[in-house]
C-alpha atoms as a PDB file:
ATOM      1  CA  UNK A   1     -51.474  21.085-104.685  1.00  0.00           C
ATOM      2  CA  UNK A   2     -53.916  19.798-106.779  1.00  0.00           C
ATOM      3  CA  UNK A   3     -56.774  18.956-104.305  1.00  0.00           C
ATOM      4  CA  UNK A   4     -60.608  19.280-104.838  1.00  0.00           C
ATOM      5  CA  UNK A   5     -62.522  20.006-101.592  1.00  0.00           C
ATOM      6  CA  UNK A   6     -65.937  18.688-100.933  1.00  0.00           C
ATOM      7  CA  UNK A   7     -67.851  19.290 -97.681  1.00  0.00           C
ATOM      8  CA  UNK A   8     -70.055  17.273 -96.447  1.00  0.00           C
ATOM      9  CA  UNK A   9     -72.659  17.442 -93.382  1.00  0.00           C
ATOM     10  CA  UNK A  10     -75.864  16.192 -92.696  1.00  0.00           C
ATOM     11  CA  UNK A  11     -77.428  19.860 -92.529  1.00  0.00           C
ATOM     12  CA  UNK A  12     -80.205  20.827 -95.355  1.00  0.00           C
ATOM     13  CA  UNK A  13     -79.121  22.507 -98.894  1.00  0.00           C
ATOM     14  CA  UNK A  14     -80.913  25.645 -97.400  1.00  0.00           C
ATOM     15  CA  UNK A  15     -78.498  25.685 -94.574  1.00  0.00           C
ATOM     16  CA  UNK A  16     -75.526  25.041 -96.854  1.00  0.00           C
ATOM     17  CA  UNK A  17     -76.423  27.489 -98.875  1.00  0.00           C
ATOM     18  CA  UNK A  18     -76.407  30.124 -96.206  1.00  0.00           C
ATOM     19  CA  UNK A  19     -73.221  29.259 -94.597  1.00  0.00           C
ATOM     20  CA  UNK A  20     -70.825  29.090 -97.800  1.00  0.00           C
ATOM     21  CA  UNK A  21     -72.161  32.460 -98.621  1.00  0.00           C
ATOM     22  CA  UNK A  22     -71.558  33.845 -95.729  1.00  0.00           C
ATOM     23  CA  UNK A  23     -68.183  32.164 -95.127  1.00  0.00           C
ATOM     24  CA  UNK A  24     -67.598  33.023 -99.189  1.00  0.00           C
ATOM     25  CA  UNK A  25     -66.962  29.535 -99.402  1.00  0.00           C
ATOM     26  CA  UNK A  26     -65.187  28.094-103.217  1.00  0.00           C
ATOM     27  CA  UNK A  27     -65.661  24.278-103.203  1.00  0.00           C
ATOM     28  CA  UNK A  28     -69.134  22.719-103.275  1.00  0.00           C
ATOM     29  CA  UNK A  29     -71.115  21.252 -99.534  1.00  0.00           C
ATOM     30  CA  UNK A  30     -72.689  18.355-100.013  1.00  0.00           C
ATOM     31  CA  UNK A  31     -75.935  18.105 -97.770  1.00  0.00           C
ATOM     32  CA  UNK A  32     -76.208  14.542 -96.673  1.00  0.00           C
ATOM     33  CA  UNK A  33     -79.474  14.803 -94.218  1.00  0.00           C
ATOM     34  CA  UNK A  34     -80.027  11.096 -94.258  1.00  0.00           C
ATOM     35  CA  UNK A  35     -76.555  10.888 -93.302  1.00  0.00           C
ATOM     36  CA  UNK A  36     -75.264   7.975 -96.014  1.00  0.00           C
ATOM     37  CA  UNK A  37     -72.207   9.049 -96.991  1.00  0.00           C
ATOM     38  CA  UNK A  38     -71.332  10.259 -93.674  1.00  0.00           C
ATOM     39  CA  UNK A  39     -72.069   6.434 -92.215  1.00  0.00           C
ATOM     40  CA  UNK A  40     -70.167   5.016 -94.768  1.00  0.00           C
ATOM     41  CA  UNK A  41     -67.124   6.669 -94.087  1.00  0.00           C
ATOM     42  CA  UNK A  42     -67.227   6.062 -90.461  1.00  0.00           C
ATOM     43  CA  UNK A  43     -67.721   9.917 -89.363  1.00  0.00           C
ATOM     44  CA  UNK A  44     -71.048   9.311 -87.493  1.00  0.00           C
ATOM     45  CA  UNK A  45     -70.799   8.255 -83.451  1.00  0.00           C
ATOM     46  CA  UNK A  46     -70.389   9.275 -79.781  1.00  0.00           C
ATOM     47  CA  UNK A  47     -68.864  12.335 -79.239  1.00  0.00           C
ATOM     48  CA  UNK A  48     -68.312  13.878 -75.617  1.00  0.00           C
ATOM     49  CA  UNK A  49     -68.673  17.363 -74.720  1.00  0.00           C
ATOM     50  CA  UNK A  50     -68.315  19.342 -71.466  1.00  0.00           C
ATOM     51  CA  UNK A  51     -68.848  15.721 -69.708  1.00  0.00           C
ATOM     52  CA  UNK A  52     -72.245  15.146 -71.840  1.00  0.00           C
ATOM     53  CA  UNK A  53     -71.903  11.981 -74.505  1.00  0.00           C
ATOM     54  CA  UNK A  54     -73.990  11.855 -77.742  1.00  0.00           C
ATOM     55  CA  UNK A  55     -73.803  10.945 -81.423  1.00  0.00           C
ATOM     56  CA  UNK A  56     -73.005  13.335 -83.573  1.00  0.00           C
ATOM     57  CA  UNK A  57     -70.730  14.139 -86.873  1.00  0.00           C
ATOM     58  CA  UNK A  58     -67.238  13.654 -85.961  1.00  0.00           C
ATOM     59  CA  UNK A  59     -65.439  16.444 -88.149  1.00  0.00           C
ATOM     60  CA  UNK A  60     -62.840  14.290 -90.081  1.00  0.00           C
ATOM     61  CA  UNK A  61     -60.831  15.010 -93.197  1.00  0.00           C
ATOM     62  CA  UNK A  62     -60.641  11.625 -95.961  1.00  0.00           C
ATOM     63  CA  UNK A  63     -57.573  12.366 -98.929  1.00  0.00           C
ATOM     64  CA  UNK A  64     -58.831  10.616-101.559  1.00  0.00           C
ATOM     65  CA  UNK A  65     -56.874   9.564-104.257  1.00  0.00           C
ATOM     66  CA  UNK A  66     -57.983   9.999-108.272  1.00  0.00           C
ATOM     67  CA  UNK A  67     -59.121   5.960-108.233  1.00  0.00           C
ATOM     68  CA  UNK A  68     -61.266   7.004-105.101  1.00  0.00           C
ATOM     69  CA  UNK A  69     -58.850   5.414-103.025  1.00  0.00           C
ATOM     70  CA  UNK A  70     -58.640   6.978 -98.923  1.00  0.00           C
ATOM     71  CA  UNK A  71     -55.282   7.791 -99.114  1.00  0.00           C
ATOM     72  CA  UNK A  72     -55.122   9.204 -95.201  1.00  0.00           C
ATOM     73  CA  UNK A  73     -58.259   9.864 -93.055  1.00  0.00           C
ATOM     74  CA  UNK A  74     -57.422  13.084 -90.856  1.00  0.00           C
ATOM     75  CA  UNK A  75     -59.334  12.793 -87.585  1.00  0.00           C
ATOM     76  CA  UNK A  76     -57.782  15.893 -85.359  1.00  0.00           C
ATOM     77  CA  UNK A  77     -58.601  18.438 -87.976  1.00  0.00           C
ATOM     78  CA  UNK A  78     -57.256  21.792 -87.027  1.00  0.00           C
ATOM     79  CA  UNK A  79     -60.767  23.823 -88.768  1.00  0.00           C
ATOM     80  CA  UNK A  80     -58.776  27.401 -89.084  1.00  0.00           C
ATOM     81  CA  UNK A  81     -56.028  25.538 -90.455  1.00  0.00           C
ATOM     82  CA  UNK A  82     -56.943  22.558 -92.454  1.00  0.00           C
ATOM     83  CA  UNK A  83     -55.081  23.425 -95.800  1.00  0.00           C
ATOM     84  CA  UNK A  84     -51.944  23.377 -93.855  1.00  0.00           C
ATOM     85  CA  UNK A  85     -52.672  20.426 -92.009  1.00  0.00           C
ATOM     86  CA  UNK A  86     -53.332  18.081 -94.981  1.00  0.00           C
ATOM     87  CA  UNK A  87     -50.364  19.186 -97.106  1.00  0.00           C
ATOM     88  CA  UNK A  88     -48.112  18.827 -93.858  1.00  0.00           C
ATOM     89  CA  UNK A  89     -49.243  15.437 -93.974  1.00  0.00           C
ATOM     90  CA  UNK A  90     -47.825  14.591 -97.436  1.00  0.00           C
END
């Protein structure tokens, strides 16, 4: 559909590295260890787990127009089936 894919995490380029080869990954991670971009989208804050609360990276998907516009943030992201999801969301 005409989509580039960027992933971004606040893991190291070493551990990127690792996991798109092993996952045989085509579209680039971005490894944002200060955790920047990540902030600045909002995906950063308290998560709860198994009763346990903490901050962590909340997995979100932003559709982001050619301007660089957010053209719909995705915030239940099915991970085996994210393709589908965002072009269901058209």
């Amino acid at each position: 559909a005409g989509y580039a894919v960027v992933g971004i995490s606040a893991d190291s380029v070493a551990s990127h590295t690792r996991f798109k080869e092993k996952q045989q990954l085509n579209f680039p991670l971005v490894a944002d260890v200060d955790k920047n971009t990540i902030n600045a989208f909002g995906a950063f804050g308290e998560k709860k787990m198994a009763g346990r609360v903490y901050m962590g990276i909340m997995r979100t998907t932003f559709v982001i127009d050619e301007g660089g516009v957010v053209e719909r943030v995705i915030t239940k992201v099915d991970t085996k089936n994210a393709a589908k999801q965002i072009l269901n969301t058209l």
